[in-house]
C-alpha atoms as a PDB file:
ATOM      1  CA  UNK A   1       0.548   5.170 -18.618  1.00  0.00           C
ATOM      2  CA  UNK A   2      -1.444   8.638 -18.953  1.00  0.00           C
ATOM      3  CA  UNK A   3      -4.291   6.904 -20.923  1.00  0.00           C
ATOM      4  CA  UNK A   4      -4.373   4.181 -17.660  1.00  0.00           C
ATOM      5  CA  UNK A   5      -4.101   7.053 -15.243  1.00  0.00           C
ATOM      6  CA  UNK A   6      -7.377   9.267 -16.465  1.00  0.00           C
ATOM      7  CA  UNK A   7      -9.150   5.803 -17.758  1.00  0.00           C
ATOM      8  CA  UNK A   8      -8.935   5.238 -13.612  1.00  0.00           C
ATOM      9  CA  UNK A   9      -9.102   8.260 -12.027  1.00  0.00           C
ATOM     10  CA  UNK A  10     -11.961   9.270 -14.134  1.00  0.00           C
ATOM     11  CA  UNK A  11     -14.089   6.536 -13.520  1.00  0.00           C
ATOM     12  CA  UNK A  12     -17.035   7.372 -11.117  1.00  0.00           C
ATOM     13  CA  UNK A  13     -18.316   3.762 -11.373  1.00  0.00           C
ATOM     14  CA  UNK A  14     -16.522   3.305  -8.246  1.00  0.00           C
ATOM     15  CA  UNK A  15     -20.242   4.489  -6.759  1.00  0.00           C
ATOM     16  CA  UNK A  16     -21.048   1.302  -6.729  1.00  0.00           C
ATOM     17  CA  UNK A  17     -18.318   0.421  -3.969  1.00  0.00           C
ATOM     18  CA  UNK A  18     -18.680   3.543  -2.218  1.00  0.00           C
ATOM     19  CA  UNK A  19     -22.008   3.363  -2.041  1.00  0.00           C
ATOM     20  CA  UNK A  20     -22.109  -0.275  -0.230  1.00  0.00           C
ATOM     21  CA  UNK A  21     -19.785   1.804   2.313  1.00  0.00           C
ATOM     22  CA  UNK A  22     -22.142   4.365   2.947  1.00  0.00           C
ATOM     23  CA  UNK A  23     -19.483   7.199   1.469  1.00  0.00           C
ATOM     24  CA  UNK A  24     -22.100   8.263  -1.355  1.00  0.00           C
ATOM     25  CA  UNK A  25     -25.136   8.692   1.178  1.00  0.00           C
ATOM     26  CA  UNK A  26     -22.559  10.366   3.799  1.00  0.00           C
ATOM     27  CA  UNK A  27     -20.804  12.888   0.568  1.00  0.00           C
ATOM     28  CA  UNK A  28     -24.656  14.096  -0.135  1.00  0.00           C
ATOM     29  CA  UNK A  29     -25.689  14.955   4.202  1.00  0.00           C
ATOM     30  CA  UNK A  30     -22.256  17.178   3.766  1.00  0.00           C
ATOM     31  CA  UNK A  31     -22.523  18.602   0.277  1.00  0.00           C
ATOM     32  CA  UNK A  32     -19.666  18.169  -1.346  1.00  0.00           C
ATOM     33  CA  UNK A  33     -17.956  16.312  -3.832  1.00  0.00           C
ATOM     34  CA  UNK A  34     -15.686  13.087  -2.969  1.00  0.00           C
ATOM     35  CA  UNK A  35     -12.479  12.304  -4.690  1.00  0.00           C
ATOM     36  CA  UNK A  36     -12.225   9.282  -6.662  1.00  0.00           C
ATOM     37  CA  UNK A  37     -10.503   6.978  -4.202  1.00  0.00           C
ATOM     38  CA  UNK A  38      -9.837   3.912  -6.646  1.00  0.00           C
ATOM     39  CA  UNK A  39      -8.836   2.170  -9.152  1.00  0.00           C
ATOM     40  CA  UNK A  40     -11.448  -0.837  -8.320  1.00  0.00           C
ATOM     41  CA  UNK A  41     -14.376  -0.295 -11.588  1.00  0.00           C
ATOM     42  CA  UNK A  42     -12.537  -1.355 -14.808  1.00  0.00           C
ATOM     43  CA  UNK A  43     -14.141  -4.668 -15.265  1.00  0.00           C
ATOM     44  CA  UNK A  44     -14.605  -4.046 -19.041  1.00  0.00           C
ATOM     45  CA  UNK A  45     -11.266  -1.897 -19.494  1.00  0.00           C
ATOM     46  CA  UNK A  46      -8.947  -4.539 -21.354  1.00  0.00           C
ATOM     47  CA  UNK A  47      -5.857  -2.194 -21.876  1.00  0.00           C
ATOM     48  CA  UNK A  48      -5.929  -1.135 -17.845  1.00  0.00           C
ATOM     49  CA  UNK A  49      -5.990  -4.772 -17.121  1.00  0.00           C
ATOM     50  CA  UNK A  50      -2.965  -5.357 -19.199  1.00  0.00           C
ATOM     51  CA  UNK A  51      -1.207  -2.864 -18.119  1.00  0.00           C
ATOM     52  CA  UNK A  52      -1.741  -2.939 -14.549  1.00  0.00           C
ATOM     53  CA  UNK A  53      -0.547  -6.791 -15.163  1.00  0.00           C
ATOM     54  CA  UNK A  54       2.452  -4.996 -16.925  1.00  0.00           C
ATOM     55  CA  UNK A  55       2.973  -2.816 -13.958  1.00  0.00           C
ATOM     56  CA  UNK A  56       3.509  -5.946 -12.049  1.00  0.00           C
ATOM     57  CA  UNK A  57       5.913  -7.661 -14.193  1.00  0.00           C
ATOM     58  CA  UNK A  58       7.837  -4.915 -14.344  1.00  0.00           C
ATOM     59  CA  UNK A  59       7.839  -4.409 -10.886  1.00  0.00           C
ATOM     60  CA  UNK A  60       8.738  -7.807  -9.636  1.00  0.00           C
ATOM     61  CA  UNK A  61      11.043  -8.904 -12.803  1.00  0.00           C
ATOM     62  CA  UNK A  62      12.254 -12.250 -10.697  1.00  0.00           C
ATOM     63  CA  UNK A  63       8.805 -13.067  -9.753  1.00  0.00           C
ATOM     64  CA  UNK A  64       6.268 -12.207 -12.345  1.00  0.00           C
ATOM     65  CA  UNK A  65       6.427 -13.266 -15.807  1.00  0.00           C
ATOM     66  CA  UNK A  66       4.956 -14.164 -19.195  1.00  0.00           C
ATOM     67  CA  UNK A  67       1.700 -11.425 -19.075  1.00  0.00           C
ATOM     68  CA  UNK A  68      -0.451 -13.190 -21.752  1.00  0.00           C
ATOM     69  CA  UNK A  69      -4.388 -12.731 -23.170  1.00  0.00           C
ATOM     70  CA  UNK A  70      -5.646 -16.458 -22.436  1.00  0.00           C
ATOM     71  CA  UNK A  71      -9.197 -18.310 -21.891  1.00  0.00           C
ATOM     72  CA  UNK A  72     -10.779 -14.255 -22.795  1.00  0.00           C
ATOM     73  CA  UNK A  73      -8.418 -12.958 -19.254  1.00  0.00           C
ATOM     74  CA  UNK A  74      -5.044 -11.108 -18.559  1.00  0.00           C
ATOM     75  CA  UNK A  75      -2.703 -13.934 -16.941  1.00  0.00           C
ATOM     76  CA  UNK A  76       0.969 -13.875 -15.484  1.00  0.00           C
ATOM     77  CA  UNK A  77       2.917 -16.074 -13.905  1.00  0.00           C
ATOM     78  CA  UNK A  78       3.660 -15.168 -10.090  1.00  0.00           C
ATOM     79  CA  UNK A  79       6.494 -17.594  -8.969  1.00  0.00           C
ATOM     80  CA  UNK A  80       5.442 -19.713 -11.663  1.00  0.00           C
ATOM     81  CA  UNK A  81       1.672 -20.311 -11.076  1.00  0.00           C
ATOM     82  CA  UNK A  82      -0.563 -18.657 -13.129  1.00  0.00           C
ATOM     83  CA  UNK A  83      -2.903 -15.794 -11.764  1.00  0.00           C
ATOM     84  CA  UNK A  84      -5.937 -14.428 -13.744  1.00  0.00           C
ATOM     85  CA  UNK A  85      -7.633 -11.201 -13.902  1.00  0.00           C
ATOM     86  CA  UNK A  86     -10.862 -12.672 -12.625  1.00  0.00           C
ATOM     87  CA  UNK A  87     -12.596  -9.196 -12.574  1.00  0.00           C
ATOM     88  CA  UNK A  88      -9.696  -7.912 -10.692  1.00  0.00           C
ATOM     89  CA  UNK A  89      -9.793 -10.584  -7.635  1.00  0.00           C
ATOM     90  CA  UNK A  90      -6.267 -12.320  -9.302  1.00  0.00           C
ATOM     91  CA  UNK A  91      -7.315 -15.642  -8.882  1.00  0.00           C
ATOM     92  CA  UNK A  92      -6.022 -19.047  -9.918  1.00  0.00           C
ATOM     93  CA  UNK A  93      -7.344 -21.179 -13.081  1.00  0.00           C
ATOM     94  CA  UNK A  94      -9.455 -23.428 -10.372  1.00  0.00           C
ATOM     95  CA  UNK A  95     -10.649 -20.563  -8.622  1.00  0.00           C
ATOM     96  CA  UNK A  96     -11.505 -17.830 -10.616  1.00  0.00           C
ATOM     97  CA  UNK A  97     -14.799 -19.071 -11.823  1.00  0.00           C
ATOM     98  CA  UNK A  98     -15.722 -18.164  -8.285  1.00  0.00           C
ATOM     99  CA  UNK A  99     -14.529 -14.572  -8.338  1.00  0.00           C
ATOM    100  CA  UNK A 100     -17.915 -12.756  -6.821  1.00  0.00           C
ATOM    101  CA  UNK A 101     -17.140 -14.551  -3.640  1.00  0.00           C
ATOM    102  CA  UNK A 102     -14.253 -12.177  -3.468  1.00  0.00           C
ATOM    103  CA  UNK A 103     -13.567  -8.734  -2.941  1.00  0.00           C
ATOM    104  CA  UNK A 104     -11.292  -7.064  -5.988  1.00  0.00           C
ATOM    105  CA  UNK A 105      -7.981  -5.581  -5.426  1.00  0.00           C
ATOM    106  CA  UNK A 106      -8.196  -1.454  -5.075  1.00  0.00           C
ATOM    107  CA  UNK A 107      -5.183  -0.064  -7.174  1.00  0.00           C
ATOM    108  CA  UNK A 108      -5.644   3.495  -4.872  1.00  0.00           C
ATOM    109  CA  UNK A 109      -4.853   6.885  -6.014  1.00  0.00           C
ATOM    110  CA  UNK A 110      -1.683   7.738  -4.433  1.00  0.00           C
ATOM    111  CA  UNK A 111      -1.216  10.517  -2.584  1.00  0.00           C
ATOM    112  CA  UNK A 112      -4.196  11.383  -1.380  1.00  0.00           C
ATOM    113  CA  UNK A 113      -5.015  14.804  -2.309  1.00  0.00           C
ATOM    114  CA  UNK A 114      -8.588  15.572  -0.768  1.00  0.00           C
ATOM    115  CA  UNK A 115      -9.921  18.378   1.329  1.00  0.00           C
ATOM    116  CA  UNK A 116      -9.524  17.932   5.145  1.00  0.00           C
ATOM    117  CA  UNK A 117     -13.537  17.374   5.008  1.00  0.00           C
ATOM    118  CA  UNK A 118     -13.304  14.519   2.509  1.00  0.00           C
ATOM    119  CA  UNK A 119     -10.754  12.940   4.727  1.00  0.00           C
ATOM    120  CA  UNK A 120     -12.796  12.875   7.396  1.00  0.00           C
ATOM    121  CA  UNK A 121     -15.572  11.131   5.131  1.00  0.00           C
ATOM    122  CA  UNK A 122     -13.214   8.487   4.396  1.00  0.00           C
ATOM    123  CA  UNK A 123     -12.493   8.189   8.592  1.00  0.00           C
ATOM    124  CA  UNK A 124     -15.768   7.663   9.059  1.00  0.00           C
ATOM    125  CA  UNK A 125     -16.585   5.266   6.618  1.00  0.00           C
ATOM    126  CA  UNK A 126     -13.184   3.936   5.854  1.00  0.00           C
ATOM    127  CA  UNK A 127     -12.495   1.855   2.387  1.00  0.00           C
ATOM    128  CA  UNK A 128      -9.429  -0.294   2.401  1.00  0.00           C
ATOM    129  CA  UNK A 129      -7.867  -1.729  -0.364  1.00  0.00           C
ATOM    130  CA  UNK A 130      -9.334  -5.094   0.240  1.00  0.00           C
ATOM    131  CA  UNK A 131      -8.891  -7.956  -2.455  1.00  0.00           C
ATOM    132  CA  UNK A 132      -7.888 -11.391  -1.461  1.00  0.00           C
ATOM    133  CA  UNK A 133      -4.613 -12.403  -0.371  1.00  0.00           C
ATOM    134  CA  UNK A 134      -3.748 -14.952  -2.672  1.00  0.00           C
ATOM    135  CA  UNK A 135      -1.897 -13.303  -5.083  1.00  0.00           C
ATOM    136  CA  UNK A 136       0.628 -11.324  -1.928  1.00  0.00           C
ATOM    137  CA  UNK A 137       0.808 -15.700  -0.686  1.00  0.00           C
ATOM    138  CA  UNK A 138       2.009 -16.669  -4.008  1.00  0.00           C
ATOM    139  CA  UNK A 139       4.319 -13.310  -4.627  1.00  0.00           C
ATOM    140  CA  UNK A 140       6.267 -14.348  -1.713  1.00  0.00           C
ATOM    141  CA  UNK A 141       5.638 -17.513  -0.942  1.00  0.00           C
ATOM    142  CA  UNK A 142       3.750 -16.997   2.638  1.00  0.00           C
ATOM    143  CA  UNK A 143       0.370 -18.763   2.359  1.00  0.00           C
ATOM    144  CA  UNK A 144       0.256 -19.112   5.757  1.00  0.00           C
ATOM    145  CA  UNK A 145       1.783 -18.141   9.093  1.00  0.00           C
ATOM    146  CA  UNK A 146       4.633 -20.705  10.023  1.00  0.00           C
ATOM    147  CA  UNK A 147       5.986 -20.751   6.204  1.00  0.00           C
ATOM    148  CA  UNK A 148       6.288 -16.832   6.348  1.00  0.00           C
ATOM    149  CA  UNK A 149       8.050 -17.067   9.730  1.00  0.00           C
ATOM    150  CA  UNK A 150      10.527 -19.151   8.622  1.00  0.00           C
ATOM    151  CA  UNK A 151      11.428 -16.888   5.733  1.00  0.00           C
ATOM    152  CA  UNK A 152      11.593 -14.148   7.266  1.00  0.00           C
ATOM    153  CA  UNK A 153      15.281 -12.782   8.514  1.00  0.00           C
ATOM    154  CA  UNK A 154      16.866 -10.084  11.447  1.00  0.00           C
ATOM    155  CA  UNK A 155      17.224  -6.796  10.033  1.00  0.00           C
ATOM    156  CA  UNK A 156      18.184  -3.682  11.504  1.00  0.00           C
ATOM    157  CA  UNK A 157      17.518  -0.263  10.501  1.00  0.00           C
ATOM    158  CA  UNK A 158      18.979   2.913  12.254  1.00  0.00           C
ATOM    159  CA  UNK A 159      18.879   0.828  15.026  1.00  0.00           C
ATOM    160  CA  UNK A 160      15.088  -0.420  14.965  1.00  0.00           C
ATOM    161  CA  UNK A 161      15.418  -4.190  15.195  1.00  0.00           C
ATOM    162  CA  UNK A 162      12.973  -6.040  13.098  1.00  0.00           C
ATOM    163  CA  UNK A 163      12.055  -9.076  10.976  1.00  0.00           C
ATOM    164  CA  UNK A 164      11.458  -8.625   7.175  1.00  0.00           C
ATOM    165  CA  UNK A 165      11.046 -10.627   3.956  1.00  0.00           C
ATOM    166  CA  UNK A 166      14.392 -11.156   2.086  1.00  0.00           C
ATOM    167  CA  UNK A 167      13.359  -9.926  -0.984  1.00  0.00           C
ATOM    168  CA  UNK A 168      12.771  -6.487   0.765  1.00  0.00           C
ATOM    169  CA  UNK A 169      16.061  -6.546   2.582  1.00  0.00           C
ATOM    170  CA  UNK A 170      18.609  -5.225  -0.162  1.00  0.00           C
ATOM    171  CA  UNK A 171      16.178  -2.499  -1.125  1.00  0.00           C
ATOM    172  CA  UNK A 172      16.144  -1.214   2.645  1.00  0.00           C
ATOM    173  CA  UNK A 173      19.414  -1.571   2.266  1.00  0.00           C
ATOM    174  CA  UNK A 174      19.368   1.265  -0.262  1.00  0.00           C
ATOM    175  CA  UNK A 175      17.050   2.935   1.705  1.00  0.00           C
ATOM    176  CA  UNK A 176      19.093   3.228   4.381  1.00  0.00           C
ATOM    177  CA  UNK A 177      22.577   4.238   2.390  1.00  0.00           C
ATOM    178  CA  UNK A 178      20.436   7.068   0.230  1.00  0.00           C
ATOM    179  CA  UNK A 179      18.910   8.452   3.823  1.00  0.00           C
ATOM    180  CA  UNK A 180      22.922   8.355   5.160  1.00  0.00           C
ATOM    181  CA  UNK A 181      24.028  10.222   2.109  1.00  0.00           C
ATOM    182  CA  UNK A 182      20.943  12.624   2.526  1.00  0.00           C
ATOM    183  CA  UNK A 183      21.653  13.754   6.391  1.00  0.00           C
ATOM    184  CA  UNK A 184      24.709  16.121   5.228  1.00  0.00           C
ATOM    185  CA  UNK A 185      22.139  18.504   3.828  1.00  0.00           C
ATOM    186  CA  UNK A 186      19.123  17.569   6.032  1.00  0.00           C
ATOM    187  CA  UNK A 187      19.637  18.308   9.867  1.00  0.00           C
ATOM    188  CA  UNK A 188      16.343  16.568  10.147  1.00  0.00           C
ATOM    189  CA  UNK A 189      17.260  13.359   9.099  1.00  0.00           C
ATOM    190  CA  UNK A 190      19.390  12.867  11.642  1.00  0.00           C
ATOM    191  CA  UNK A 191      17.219  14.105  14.504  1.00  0.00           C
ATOM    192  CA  UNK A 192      14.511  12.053  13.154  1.00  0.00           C
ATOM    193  CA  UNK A 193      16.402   8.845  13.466  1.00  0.00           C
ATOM    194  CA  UNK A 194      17.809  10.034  17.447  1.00  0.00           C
ATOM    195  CA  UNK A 195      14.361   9.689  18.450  1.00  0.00           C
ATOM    196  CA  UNK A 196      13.484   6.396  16.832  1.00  0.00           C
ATOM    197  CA  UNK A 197      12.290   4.060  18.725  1.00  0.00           C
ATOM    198  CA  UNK A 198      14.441   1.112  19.192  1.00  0.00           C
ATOM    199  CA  UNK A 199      11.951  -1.999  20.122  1.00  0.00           C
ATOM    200  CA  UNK A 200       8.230  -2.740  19.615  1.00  0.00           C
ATOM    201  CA  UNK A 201       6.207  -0.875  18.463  1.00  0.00           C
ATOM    202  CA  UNK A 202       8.427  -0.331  15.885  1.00  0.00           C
ATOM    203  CA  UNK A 203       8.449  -3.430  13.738  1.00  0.00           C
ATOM    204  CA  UNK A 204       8.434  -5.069  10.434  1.00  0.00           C
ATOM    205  CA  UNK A 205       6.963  -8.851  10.166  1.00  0.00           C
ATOM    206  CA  UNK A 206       3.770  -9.622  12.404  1.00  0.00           C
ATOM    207  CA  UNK A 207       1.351 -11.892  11.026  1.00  0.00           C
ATOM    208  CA  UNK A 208      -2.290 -10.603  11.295  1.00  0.00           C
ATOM    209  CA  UNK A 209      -5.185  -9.217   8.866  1.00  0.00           C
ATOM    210  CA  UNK A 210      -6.198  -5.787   8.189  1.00  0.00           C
ATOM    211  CA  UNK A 211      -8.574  -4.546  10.952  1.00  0.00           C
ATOM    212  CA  UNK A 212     -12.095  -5.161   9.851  1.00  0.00           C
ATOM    213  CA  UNK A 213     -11.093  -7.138   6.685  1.00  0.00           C
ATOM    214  CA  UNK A 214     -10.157 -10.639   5.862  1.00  0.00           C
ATOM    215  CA  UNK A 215      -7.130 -10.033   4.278  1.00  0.00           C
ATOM    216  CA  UNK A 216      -3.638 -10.154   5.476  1.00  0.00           C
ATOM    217  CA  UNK A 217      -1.815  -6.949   6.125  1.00  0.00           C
ATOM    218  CA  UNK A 218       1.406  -6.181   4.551  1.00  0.00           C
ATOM    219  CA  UNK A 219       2.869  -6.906   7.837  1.00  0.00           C
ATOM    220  CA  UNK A 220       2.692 -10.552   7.324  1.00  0.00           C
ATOM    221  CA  UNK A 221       5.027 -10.922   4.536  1.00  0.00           C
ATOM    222  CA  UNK A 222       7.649  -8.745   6.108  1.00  0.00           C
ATOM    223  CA  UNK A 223       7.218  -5.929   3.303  1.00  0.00           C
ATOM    224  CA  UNK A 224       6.072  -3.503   5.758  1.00  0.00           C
ATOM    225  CA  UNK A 225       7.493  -1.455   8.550  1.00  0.00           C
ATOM    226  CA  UNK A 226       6.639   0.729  10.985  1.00  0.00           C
ATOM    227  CA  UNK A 227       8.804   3.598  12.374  1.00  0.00           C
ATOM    228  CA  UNK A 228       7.955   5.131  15.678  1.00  0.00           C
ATOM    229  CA  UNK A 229       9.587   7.965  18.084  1.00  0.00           C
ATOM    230  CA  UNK A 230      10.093   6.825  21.566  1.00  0.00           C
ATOM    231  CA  UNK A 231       8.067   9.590  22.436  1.00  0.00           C
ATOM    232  CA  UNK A 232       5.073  10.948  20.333  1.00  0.00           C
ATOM    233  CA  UNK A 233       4.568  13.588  23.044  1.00  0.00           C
ATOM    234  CA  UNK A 234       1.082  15.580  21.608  1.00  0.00           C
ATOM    235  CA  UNK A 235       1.545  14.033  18.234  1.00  0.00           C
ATOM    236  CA  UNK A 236      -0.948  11.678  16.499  1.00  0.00           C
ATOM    237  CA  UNK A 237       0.276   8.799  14.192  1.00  0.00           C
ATOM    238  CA  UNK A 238      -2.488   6.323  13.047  1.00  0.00           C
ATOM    239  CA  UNK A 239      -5.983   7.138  12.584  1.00  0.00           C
ATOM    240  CA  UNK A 240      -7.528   4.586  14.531  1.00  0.00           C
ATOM    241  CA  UNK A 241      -5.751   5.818  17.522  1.00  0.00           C
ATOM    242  CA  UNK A 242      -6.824   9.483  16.563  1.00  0.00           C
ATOM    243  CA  UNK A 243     -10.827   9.419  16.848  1.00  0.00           C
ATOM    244  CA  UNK A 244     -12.201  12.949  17.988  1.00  0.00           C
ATOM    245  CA  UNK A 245      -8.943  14.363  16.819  1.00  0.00           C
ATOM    246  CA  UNK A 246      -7.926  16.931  13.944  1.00  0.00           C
ATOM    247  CA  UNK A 247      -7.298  15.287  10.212  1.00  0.00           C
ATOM    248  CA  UNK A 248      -5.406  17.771   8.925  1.00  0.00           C
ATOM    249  CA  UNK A 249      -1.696  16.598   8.469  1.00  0.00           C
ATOM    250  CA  UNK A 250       0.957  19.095   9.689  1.00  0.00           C
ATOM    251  CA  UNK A 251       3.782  18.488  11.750  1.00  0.00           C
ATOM    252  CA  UNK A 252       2.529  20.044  14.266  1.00  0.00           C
ATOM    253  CA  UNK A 253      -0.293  18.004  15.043  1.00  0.00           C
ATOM    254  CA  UNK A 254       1.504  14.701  13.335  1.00  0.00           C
ATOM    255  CA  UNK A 255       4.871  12.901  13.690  1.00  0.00           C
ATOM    256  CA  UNK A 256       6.056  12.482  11.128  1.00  0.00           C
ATOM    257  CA  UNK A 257       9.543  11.511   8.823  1.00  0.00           C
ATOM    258  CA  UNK A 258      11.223  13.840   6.994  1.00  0.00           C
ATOM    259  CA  UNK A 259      10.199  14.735   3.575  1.00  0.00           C
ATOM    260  CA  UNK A 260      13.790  13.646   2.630  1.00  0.00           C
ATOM    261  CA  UNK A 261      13.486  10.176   4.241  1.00  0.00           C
ATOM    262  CA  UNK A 262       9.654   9.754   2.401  1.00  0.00           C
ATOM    263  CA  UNK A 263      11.206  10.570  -0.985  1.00  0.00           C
ATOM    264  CA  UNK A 264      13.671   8.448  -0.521  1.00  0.00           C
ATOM    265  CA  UNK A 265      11.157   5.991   0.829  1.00  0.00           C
ATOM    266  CA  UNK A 266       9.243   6.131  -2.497  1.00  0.00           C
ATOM    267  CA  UNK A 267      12.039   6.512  -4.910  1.00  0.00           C
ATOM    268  CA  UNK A 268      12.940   2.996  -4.055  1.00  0.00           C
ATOM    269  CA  UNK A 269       9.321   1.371  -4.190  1.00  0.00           C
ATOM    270  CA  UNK A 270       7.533   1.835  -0.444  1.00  0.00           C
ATOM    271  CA  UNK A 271       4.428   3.634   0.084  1.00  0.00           C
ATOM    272  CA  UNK A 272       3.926   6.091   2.855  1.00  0.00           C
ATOM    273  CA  UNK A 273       0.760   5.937   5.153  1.00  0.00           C
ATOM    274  CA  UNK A 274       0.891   9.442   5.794  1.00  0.00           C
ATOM    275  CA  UNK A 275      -0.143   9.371   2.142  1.00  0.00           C
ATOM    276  CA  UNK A 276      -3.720   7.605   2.351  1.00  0.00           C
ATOM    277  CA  UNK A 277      -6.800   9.013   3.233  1.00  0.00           C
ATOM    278  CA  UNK A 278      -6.460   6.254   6.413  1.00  0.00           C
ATOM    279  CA  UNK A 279      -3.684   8.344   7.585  1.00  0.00           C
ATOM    280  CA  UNK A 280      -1.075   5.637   9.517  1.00  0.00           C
ATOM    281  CA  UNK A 281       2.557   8.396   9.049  1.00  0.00           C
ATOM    282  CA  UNK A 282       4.675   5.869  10.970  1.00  0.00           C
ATOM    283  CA  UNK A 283       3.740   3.109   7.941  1.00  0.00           C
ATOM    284  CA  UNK A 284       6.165   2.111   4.836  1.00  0.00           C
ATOM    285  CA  UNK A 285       5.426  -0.890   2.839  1.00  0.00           C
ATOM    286  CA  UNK A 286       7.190  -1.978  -0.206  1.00  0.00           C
ATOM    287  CA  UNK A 287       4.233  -1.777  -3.116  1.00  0.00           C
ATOM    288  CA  UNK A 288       5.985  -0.130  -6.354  1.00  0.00           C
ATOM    289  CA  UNK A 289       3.379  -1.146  -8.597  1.00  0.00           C
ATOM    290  CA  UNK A 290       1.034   1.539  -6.498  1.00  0.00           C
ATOM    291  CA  UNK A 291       3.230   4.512  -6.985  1.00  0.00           C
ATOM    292  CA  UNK A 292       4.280   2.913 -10.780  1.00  0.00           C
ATOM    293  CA  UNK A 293       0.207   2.808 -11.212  1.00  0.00           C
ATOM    294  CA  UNK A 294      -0.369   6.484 -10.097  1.00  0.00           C
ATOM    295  CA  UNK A 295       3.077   7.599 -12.480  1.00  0.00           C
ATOM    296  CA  UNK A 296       5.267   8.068  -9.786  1.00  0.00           C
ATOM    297  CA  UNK A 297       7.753   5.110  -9.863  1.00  0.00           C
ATOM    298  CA  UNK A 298      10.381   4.174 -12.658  1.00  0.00           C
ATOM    299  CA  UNK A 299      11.824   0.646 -12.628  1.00  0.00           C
ATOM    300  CA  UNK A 300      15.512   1.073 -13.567  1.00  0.00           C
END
């Protein structure tokens, strides 16, 4: 996993993307360095393939299998159809011959760690972790709108009604008994869930794409939730509601959960947004093969 880690981090062929974003021409007007954002430039890399493939099936044990080397790609069976590499697009045997008509998956380094200046690079010229949405359709079965509505089921969490994906629910349940056990030794836990907000905007399942991209947020499967105060008051949450404003993350200038209740969060496979350079710090969504990809996440 350490040989993955610096074999990604340390690639700076991810100019390529940045540039076409603008990033590199915007780093050089500011003088100084970016971060490496991605994980995107390992086209040639044959062990990160695998193992980003392994990261998967380990990850999703009832719904990825058999990682195998075949027709010169990495291949796995995602609820039993069989996804290729394709130059990291993860496309099917008919379609993969067409992967430069698609974007490729960016396995992101997670947490951000930038300067408040680099942030603000990536808010102006934002990079999402764009790929197609194929391989999220086939993971849980939701290639389109009325199929993933009819999977989805009520859940309720500290009170925040909501509709999620199935396959999500037992692991919120967790989520929710760890957080319980936590607020003995955490005053803030419990505050943090009094001011909750009860109905929308707080939500899990809503079927839409990812603003300025043509792939399907998180949202639509039901793996992702978001977790609002009734009241922000002075506090900023998502940056595309934050233009003009301050990037630096405090919680005085952000709401924001409790560090308990984001470890928790993690420990159990969901990504916080308050963690990407797109800062979104009411956002959870259930992606352990990030956090397994960046060393932070141990299947047990």
């Amino acid at each position: 996993m350490e040989l993955l880690i610096k074999s990604f981090f340390g690639c700076f062929a991810i100019a390529l993307l940045l540039s076409c974003c603008g990033l590199f021409n915007k780093a050089e007007q500011n003088d100084y360095p970016l971060p490496v954002p991605s994980t995107v430039t390992i086209a040639d890399d044959l062990e990160a393939q695998h193992k980003i493939l392994l990261a998967f099936a380990q990850c999703y044990p009832d719904k990825i299998r058999n990682v195998e080397f075949l027709d010169n790609d990495w291949t796995m069976l995602v609820n039993g159809e069989r996804f290729y590499y394709a130059h990291g697009r993860f496309l099917s045997e008919d379609m993969r011959g067409y992967w430069e008509e698609y974007l490729p998956y960016d396995f992101y380094a997670y947490p951000f760690t930038g300067t408040e200046a680099q942030r603000r690079v990536f808010l102006e010229n934002p990079v999402y972790s764009v790929g197609s949405s194929f391989l999220f359709d086939a993971l849980y079965m939701s290639p389109n709108e009325d199929t993933s509505w009819d999977l989805q089921e009520k859940y309720n969490f500290f009170g925040v009604k909501m509709l999620v994906h199935p396959y999500i629910k037992p692991k919120l349940d967790s989520v929710a008994e760890h957080i319980r056990a936590a607020m003995n030794e955490d005053i803030s836990i419990s505050e943090w869930i009094a001011e909750l907000h009860t109905g929308t905007p707080s939500f899990g399942w809503t079927w839409r794409v990812i603003a300025e991209t043509s792939r399907r947020s998180n949202h639509s499967y039901g793996i992702a939730v978001d977790l609002l105060p009734r009241d922000l008051g002075e506090r900023l949450t998502y940056w595309r509601w934050n233009e003009g404003n301050t990037v630096e993350i405090n919680r005085t200038n952000y709401y924001m959960p409790p560090e308990s209740v984001i470890r928790i969060f993690e420990e159990h496979g969901f990504i916080w947004g308050g963690n990407w350079a797109l800062i979104d710090t009411m956002h959870f969504e259930y992606r352990p093969e990030i956090l397994m990809l960046n060393g932070l996440y141990n299947k047990n």
